[in-house]
PDB file of N, CA and C in Angstrom:
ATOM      1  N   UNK A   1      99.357 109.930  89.757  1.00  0.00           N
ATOM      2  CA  UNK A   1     100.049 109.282  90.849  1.00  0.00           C
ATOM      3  C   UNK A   1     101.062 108.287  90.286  1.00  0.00           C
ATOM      4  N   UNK A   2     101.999 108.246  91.135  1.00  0.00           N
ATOM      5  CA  UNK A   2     103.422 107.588  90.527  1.00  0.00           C
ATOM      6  C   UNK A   2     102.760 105.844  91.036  1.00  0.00           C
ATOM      7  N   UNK A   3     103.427 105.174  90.137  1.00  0.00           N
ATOM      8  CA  UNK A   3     103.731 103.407  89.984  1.00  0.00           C
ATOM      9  C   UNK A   3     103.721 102.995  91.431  1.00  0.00           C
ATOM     10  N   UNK A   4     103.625 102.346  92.365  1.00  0.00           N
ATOM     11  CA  UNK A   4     104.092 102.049  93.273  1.00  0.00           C
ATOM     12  C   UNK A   4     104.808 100.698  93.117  1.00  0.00           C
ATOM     13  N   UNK A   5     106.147 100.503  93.639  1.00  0.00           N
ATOM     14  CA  UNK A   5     106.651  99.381  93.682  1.00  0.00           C
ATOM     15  C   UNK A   5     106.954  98.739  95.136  1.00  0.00           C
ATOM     16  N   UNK A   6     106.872  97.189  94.975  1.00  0.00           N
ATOM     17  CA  UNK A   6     106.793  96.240  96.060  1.00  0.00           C
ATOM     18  C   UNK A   6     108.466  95.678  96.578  1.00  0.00           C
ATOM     19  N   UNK A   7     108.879  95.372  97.333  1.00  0.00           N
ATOM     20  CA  UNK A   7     109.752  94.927  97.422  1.00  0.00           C
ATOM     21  C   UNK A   7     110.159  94.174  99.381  1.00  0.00           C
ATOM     22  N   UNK A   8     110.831  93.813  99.655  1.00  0.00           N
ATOM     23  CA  UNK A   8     111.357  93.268 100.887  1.00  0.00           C
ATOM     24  C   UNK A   8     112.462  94.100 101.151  1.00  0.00           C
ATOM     25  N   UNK A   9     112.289  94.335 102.838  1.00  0.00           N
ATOM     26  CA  UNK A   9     113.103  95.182 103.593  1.00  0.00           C
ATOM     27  C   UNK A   9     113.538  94.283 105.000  1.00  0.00           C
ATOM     28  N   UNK A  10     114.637  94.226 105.098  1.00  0.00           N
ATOM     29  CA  UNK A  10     115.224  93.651 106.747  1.00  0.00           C
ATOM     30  C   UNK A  10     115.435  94.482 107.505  1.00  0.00           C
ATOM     31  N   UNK A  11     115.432  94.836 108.686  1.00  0.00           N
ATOM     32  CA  UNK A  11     115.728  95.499 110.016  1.00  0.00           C
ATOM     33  C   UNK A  11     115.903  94.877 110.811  1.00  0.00           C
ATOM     34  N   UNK A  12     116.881  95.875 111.573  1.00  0.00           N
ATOM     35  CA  UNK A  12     116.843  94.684 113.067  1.00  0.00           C
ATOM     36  C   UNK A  12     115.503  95.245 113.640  1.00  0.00           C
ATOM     37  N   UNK A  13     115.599  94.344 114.943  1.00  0.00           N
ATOM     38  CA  UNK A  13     113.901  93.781 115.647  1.00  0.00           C
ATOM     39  C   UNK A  13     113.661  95.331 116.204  1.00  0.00           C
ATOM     40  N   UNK A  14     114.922  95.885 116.850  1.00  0.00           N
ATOM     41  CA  UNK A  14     114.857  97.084 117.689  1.00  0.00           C
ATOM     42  C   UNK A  14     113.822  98.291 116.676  1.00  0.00           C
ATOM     43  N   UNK A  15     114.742  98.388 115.825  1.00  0.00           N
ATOM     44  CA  UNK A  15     114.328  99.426 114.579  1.00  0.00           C
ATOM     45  C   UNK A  15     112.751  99.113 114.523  1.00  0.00           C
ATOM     46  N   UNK A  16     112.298  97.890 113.962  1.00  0.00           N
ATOM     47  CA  UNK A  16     111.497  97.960 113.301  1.00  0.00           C
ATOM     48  C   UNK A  16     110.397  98.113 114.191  1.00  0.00           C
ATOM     49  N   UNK A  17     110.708  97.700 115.914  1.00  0.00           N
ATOM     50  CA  UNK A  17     110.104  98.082 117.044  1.00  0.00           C
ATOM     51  C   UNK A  17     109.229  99.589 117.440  1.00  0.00           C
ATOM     52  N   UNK A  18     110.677 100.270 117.037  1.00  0.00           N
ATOM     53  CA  UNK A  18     110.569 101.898 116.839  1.00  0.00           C
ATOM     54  C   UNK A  18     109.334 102.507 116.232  1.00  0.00           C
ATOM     55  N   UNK A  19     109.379 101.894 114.907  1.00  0.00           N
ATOM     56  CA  UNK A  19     108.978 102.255 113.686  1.00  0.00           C
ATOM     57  C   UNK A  19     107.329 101.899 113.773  1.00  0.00           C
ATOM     58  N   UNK A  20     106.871 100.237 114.482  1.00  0.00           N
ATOM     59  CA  UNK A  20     105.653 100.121 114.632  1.00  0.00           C
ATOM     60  C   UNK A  20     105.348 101.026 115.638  1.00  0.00           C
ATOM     61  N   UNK A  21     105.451 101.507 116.749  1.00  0.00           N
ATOM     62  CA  UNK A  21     105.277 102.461 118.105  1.00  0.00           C
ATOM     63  C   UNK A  21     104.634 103.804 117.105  1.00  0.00           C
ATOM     64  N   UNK A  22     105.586 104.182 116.350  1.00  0.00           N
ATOM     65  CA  UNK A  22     105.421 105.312 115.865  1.00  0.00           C
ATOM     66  C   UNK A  22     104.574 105.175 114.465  1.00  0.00           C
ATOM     67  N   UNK A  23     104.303 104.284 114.235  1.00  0.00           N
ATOM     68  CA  UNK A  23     102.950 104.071 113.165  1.00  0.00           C
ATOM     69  C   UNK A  23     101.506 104.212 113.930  1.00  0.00           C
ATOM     70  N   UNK A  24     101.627 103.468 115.203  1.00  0.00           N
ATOM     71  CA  UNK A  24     100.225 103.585 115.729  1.00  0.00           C
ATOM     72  C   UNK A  24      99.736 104.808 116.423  1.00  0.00           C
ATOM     73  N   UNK A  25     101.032 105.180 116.741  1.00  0.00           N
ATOM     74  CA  UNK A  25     100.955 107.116 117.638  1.00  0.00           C
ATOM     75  C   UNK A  25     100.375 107.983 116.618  1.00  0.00           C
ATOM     76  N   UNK A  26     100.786 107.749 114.777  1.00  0.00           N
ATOM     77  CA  UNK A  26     100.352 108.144 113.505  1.00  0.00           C
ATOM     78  C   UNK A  26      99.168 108.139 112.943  1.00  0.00           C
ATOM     79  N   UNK A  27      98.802 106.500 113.593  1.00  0.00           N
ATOM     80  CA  UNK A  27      97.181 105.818 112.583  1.00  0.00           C
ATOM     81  C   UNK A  27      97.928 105.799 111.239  1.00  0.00           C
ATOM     82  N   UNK A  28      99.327 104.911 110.977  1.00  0.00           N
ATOM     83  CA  UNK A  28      99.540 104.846 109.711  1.00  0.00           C
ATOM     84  C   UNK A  28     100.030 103.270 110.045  1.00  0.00           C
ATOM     85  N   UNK A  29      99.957 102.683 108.584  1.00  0.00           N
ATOM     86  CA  UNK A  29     100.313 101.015 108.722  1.00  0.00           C
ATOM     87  C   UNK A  29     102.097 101.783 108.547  1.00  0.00           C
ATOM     88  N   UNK A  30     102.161 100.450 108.888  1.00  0.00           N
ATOM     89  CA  UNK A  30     104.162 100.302 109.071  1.00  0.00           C
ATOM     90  C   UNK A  30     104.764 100.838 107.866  1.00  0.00           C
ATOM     91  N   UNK A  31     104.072 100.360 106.940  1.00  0.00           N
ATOM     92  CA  UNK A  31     104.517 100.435 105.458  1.00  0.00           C
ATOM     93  C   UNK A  31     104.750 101.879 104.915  1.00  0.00           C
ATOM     94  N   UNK A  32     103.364 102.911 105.347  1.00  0.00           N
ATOM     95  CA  UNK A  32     103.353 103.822 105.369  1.00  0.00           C
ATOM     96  C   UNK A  32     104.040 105.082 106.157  1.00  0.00           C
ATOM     97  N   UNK A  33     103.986 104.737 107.229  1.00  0.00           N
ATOM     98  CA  UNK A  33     105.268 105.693 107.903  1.00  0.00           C
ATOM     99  C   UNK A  33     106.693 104.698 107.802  1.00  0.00           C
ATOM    100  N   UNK A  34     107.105 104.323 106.872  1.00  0.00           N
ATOM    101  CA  UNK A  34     108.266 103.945 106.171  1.00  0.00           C
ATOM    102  C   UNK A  34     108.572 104.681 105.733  1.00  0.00           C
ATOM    103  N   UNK A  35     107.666 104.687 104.702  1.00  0.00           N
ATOM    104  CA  UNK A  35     107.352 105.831 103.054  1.00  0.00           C
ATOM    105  C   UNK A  35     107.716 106.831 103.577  1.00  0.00           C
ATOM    106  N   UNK A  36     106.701 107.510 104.946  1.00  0.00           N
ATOM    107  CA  UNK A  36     106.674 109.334 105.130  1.00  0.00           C
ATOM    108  C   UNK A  36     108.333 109.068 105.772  1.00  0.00           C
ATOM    109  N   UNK A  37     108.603 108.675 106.658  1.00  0.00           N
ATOM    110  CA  UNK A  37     109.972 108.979 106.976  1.00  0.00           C
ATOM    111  C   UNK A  37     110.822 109.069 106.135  1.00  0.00           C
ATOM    112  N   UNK A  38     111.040 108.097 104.932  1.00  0.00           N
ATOM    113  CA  UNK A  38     112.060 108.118 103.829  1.00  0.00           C
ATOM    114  C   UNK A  38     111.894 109.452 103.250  1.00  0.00           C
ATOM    115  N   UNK A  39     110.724 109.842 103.178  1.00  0.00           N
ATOM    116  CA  UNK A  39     110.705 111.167 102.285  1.00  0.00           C
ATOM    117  C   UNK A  39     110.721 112.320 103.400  1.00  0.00           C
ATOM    118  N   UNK A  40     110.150 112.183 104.121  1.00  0.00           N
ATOM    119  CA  UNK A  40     110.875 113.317 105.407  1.00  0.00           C
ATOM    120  C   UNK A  40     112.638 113.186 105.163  1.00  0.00           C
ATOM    121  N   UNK A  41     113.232 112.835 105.510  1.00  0.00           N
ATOM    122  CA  UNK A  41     114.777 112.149 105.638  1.00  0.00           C
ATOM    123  C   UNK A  41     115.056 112.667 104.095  1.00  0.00           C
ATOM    124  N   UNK A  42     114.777 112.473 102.898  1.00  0.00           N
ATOM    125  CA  UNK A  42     114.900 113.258 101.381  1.00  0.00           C
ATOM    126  C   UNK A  42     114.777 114.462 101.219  1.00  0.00           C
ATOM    127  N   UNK A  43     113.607 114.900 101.846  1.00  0.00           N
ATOM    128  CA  UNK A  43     113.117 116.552 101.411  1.00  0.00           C
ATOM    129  C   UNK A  43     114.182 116.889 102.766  1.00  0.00           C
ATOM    130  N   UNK A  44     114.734 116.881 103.927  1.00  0.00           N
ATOM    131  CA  UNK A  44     115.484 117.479 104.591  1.00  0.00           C
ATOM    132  C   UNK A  44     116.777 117.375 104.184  1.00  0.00           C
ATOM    133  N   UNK A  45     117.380 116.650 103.516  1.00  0.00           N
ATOM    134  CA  UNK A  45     118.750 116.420 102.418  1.00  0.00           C
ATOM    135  C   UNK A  45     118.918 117.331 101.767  1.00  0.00           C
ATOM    136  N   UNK A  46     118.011 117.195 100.638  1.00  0.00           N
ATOM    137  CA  UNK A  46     117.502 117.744  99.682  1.00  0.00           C
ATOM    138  C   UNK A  46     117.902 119.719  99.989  1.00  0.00           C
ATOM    139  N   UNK A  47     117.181 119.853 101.336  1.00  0.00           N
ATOM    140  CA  UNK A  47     117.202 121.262 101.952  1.00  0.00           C
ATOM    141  C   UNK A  47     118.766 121.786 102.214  1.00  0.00           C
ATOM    142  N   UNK A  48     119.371 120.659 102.859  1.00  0.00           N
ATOM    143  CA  UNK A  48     120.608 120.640 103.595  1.00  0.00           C
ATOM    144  C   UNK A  48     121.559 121.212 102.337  1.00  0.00           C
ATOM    145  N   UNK A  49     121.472 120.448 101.098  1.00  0.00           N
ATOM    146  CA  UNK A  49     122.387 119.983 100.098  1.00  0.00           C
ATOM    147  C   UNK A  49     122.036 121.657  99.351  1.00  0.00           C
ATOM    148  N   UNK A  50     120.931 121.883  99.557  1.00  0.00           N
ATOM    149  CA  UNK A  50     120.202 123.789  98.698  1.00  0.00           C
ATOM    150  C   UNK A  50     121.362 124.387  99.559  1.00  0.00           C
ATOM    151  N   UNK A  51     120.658 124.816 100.750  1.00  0.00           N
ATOM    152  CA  UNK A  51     121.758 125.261 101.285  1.00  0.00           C
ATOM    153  C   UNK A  51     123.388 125.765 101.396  1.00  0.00           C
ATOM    154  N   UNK A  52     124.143 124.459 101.108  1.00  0.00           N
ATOM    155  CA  UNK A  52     125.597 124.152 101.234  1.00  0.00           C
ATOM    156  C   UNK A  52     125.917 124.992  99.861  1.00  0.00           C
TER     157      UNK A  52
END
């Protein structure tokens, strides 16, 4: 398993509104459906960019 690193993130209130709604619909902490979205949002790039 890879390193995990710590760091600070700002959002506006709306966003980060979003983001808790859809952590608890999950059963994931905030932090964690951060993570899965960033990498959802990568591996679909990722697909887009195969593609092109």
């Amino acid at each position: 398993m890879s390193e995990q690193k710590r760091f600070t993130l700002r959002m506006d209130s709306d966003l980060f509104k979003e983001i808790e709604k859809r952590a608890e619909v999950n059963k994931r902490s905030i932090a964690k459906e951060i993570e899965f979205l960033l990498e959802k949002h990568i591996k679909e790039e990722s697909k887009d960019s195969d593609n092109a």
